[in-house]
Structures are given as structure tokens and as C-alpha cells.
PDB file of N, CA and C in Angstrom:
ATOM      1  N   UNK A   1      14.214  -8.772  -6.678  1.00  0.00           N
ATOM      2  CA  UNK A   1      13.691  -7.987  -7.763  1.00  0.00           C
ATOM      3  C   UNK A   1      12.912  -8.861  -8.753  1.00  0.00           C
ATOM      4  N   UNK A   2      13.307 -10.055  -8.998  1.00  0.00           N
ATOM      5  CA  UNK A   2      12.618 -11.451  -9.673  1.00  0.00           C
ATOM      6  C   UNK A   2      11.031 -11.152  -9.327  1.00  0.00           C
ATOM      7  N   UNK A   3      11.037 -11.259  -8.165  1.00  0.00           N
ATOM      8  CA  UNK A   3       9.787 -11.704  -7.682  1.00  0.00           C
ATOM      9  C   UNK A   3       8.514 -10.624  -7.874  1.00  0.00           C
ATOM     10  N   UNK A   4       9.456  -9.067  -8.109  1.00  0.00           N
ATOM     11  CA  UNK A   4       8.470  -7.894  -8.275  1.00  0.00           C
ATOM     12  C   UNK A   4       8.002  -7.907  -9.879  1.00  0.00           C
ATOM     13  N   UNK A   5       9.219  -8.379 -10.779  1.00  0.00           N
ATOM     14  CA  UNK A   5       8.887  -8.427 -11.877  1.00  0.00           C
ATOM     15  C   UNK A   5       7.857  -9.357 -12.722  1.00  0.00           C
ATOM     16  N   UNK A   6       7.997 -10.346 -12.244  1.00  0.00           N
ATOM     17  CA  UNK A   6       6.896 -11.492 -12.019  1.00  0.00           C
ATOM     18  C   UNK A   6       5.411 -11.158 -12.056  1.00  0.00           C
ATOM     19  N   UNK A   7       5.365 -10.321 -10.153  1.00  0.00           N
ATOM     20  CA  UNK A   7       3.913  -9.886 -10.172  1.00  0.00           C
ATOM     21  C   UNK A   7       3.815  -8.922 -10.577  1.00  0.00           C
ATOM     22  N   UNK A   8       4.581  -8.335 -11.519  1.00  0.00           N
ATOM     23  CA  UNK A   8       4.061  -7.084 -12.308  1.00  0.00           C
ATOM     24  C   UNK A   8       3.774  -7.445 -13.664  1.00  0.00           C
ATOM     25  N   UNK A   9       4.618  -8.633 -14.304  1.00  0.00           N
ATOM     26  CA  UNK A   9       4.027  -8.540 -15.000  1.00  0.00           C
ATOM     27  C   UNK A   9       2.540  -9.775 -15.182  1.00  0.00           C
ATOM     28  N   UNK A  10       1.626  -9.861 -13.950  1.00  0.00           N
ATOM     29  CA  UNK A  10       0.636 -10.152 -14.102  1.00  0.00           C
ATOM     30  C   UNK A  10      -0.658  -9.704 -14.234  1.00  0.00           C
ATOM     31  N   UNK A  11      -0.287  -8.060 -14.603  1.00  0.00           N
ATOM     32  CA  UNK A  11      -0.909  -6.626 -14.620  1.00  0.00           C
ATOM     33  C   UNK A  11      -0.548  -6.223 -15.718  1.00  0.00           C
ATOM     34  N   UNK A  12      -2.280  -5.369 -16.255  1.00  0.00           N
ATOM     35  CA  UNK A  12      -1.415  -4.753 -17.147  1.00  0.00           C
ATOM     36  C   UNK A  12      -2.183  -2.962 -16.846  1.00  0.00           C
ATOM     37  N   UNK A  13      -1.941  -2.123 -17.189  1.00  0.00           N
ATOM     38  CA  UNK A  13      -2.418  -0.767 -17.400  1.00  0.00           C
ATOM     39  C   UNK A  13      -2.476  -0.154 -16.092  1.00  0.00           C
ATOM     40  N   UNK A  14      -3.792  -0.077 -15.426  1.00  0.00           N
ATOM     41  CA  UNK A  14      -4.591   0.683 -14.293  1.00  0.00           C
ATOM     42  C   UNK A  14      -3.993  -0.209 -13.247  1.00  0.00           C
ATOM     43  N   UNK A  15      -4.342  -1.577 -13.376  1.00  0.00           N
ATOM     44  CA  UNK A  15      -4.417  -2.338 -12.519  1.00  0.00           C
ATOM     45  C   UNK A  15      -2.390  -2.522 -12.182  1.00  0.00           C
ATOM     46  N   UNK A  16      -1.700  -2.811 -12.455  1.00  0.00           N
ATOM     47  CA  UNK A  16      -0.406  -2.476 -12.698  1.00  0.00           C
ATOM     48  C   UNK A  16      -0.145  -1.457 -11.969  1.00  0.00           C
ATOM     49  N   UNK A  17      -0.233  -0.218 -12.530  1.00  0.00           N
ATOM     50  CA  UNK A  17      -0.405   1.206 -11.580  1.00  0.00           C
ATOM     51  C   UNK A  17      -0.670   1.212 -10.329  1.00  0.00           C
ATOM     52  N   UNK A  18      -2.048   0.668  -9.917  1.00  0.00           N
ATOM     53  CA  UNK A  18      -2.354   0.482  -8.256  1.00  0.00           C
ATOM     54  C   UNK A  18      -0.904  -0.432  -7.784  1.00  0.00           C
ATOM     55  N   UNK A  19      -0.764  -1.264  -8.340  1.00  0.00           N
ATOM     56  CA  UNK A  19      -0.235  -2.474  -7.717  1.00  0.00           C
ATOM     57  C   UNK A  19       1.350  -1.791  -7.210  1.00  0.00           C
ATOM     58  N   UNK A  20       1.960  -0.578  -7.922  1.00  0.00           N
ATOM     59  CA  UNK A  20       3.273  -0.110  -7.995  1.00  0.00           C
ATOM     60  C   UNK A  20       2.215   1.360  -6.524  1.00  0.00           C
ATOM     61  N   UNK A  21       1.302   1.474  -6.917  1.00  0.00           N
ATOM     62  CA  UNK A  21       0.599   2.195  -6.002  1.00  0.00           C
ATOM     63  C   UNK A  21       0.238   1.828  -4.312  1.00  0.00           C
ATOM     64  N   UNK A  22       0.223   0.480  -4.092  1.00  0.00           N
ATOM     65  CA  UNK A  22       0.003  -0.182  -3.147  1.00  0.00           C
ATOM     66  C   UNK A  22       1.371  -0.249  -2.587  1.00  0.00           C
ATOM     67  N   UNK A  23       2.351  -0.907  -3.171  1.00  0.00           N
ATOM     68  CA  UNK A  23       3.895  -1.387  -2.963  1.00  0.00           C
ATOM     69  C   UNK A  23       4.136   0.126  -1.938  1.00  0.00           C
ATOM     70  N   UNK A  24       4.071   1.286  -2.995  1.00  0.00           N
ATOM     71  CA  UNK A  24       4.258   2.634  -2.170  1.00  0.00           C
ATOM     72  C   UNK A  24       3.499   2.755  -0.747  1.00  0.00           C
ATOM     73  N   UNK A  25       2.529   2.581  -1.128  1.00  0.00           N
ATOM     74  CA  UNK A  25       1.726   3.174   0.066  1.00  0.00           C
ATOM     75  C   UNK A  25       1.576   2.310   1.668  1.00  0.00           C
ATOM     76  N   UNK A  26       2.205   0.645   1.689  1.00  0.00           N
ATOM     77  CA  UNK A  26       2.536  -0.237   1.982  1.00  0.00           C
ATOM     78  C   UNK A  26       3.919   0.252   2.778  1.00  0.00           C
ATOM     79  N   UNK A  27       4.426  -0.208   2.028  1.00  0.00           N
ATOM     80  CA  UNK A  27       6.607   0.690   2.332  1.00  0.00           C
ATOM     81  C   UNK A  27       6.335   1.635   2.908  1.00  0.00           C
ATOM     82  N   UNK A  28       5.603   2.853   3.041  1.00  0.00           N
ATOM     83  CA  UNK A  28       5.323   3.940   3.450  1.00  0.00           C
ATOM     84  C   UNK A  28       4.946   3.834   4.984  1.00  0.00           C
ATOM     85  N   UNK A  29       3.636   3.351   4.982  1.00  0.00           N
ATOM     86  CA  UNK A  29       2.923   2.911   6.384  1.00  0.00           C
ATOM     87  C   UNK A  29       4.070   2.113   7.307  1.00  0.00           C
ATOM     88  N   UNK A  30       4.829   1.118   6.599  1.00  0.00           N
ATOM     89  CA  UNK A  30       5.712   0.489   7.663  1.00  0.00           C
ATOM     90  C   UNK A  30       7.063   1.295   8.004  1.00  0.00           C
ATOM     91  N   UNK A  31       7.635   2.528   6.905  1.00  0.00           N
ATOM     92  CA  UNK A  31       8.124   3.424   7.630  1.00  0.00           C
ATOM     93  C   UNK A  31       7.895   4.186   8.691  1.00  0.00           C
ATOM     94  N   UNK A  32       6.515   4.427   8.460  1.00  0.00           N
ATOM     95  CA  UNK A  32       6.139   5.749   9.107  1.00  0.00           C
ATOM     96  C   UNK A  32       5.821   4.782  11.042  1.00  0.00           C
ATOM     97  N   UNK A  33       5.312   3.282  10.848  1.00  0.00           N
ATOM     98  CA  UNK A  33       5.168   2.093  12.376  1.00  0.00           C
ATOM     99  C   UNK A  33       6.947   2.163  12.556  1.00  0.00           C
ATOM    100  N   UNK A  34       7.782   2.179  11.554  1.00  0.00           N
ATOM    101  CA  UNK A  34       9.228   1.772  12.396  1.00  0.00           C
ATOM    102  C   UNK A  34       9.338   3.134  12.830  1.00  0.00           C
ATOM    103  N   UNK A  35       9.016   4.291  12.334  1.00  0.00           N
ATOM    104  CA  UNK A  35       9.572   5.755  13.082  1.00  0.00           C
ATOM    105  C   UNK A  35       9.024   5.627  14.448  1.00  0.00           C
ATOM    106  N   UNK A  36       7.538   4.845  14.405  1.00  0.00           N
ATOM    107  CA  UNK A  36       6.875   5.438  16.204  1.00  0.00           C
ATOM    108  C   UNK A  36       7.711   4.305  17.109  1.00  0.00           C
ATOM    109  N   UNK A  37       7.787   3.600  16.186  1.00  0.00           N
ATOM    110  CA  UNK A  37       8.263   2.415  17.455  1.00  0.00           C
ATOM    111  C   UNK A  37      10.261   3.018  17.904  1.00  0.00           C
ATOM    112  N   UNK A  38      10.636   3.418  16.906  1.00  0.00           N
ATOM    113  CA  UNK A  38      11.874   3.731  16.997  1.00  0.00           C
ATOM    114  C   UNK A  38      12.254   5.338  17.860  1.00  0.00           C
ATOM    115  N   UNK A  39      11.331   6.025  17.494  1.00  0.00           N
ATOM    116  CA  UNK A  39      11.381   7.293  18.166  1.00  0.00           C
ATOM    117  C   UNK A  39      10.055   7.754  19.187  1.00  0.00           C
ATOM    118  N   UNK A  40       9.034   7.009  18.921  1.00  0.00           N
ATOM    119  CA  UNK A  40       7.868   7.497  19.877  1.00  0.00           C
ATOM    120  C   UNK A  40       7.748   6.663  21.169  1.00  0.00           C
ATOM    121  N   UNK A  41       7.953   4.990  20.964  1.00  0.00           N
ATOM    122  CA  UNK A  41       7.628   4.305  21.919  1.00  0.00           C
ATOM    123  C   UNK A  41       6.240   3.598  21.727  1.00  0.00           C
ATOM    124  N   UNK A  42       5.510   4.053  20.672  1.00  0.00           N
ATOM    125  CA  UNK A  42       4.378   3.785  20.087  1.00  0.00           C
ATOM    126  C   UNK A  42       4.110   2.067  19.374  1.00  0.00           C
ATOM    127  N   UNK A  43       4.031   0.941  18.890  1.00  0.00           N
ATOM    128  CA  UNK A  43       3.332   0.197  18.783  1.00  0.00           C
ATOM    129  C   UNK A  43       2.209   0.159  18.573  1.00  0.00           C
ATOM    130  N   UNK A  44       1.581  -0.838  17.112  1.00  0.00           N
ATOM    131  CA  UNK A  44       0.616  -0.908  16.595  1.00  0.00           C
ATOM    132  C   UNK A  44       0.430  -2.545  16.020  1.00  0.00           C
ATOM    133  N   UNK A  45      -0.486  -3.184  16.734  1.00  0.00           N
ATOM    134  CA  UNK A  45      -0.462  -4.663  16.073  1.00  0.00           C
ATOM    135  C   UNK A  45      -0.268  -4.404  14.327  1.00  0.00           C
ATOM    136  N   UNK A  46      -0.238  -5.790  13.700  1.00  0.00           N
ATOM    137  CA  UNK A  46      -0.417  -6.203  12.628  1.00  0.00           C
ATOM    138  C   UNK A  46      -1.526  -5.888  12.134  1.00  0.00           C
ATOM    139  N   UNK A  47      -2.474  -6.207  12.824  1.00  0.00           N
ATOM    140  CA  UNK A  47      -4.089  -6.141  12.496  1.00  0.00           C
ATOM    141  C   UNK A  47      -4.576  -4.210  12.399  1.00  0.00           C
ATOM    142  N   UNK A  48      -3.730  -3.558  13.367  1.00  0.00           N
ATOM    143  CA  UNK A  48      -4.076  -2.196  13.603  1.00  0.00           C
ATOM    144  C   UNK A  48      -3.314  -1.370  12.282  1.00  0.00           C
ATOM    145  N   UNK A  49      -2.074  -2.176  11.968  1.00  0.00           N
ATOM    146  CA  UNK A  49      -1.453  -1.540  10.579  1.00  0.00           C
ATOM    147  C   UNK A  49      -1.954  -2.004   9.527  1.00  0.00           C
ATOM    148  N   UNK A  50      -2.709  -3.121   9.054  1.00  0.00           N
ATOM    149  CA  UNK A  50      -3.245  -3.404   7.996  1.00  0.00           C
ATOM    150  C   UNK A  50      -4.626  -2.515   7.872  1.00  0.00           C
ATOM    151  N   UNK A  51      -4.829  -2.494   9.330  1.00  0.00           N
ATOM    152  CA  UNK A  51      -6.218  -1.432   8.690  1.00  0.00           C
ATOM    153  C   UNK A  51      -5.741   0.003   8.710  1.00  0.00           C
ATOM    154  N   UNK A  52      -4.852   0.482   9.002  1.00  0.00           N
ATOM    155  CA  UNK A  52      -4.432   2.059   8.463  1.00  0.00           C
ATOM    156  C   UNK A  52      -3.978   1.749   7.098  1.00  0.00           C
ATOM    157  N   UNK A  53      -3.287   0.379   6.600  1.00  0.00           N
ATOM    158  CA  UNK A  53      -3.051   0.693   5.268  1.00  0.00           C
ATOM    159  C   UNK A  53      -4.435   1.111   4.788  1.00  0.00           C
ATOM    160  N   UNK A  54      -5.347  -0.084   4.874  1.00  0.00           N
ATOM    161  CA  UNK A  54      -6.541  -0.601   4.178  1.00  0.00           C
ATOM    162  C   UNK A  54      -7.258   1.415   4.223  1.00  0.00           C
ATOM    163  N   UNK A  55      -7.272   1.673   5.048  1.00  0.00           N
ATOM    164  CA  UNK A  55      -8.038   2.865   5.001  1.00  0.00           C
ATOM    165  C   UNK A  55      -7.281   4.005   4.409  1.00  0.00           C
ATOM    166  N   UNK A  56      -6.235   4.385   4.433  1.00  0.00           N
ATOM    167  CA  UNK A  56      -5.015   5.047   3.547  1.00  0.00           C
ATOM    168  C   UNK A  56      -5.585   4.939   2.093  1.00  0.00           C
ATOM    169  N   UNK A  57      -5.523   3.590   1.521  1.00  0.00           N
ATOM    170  CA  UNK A  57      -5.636   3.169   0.665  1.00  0.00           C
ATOM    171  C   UNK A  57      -7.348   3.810  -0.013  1.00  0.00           C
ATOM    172  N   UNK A  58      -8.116   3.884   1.107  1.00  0.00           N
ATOM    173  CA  UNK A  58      -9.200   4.225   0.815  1.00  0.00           C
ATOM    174  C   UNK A  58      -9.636   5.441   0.396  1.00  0.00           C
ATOM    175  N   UNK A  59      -8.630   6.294   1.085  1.00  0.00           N
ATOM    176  CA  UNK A  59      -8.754   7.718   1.082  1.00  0.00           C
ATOM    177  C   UNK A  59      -7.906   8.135  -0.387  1.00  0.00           C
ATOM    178  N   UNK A  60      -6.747   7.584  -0.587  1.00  0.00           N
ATOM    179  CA  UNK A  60      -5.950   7.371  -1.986  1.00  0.00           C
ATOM    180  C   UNK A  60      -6.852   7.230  -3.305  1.00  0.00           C
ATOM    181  N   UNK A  61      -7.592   6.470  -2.922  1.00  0.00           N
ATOM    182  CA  UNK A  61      -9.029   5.930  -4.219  1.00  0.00           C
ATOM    183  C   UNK A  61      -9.772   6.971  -3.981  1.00  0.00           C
ATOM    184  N   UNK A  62     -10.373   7.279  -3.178  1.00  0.00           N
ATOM    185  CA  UNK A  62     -11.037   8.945  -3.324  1.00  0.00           C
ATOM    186  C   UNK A  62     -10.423   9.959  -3.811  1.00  0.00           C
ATOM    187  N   UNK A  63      -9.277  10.276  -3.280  1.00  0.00           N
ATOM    188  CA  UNK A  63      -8.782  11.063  -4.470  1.00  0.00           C
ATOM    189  C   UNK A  63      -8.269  11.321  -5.699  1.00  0.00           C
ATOM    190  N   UNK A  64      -8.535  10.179  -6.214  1.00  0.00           N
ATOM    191  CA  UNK A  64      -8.094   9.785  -7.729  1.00  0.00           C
ATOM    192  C   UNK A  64      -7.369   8.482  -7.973  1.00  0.00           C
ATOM    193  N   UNK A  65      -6.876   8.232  -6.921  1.00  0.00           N
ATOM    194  CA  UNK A  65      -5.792   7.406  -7.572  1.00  0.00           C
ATOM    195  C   UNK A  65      -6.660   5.971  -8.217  1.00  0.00           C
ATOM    196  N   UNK A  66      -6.769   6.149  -9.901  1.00  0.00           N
ATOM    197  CA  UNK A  66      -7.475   5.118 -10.484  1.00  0.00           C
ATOM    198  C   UNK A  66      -6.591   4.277 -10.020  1.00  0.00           C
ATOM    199  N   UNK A  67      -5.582   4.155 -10.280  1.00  0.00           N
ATOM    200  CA  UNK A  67      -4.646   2.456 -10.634  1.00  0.00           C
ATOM    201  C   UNK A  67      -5.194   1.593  -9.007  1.00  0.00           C
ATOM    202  N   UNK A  68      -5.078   2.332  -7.965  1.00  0.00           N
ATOM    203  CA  UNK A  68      -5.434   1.906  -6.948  1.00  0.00           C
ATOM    204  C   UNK A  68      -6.431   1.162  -6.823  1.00  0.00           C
ATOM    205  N   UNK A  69      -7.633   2.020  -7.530  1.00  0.00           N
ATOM    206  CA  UNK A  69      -9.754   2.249  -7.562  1.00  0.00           C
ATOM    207  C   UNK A  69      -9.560   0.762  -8.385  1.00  0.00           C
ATOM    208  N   UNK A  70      -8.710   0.254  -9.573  1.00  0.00           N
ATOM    209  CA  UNK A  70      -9.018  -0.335 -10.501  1.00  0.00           C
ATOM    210  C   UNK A  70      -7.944  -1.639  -9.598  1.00  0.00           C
ATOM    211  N   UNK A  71      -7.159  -1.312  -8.988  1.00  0.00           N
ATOM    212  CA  UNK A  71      -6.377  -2.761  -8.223  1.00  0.00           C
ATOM    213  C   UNK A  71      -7.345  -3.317  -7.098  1.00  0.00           C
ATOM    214  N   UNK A  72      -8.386  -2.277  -7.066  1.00  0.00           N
ATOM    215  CA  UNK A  72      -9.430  -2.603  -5.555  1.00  0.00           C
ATOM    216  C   UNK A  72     -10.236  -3.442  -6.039  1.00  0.00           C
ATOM    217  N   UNK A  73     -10.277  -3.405  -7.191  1.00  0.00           N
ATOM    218  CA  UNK A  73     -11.971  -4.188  -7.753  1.00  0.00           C
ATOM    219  C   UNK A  73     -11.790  -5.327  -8.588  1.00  0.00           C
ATOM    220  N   UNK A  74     -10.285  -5.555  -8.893  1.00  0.00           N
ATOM    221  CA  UNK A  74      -9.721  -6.923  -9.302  1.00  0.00           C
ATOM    222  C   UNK A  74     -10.057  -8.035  -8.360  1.00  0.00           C
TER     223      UNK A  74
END
């Protein structure tokens, strides 16, 4: 928990926001790779899950999510 508090507080406002915005959306994606691998049989490199975050993330900033739009351009 040290270590979250740390890089949070190296943020402040918008940028902060994405960053608690990313953490989510991050945790999320590697739930959703342990469900296929655990129940589908499915597998996805490293490289193939960083770019579903990366594009997740993209689609997240289109729909508003400033803190995200404003953690993208830091």
C-alpha cells in the first residue's frame, strides 16, 4: 500500500484521477486474461494484453474519462 501512496502522491488533480483510472482499468483487463485462461483455455501474450489495455484505455479517453485524457499526455 506504501508504494501506491507514494505514486499517488506524485499527482495531483486530473492527472491523479487517470492514474487511480488506469490502476482500474489495468486490474480489470488481467481479471478478465485470468477468467479466459482459467475457464476458456484462451491465452494472450504480454504484448497482446498491453495492447487491449492500451486500446481500452483509448476508448475510456473518448468517452470522457479526463483523468485518463490528462494521465495520457503527461
Amino acid at each position: 500500500m506504501r508504494w501506491w501512496r507514494r505514486l499517488r502522491s506524485l499527482f495531483d488533480g486530473e492527472p491523479r484521477s487517470g492514474l487511480d483510472s488506469l490502476f482500474a482499468l489495468v486490474s480489470w483487463q488481467i481479471w478478465k486474461e485470468r477468467n479466459a485462461r482459467c475457464f476458456r483455455g484462451e491465452t494472450a501474450s504480454v504484448s497482446e494484453l498491453l495492447q487491449l489495455i492500451k486500446a481500452e484505455a483509448d476508448r475510456w479517453i473518448e468517452a470522457g474519462s479526463g483523468g485518463l485524457g490528462a494521465l495520457a499526455s503527461v
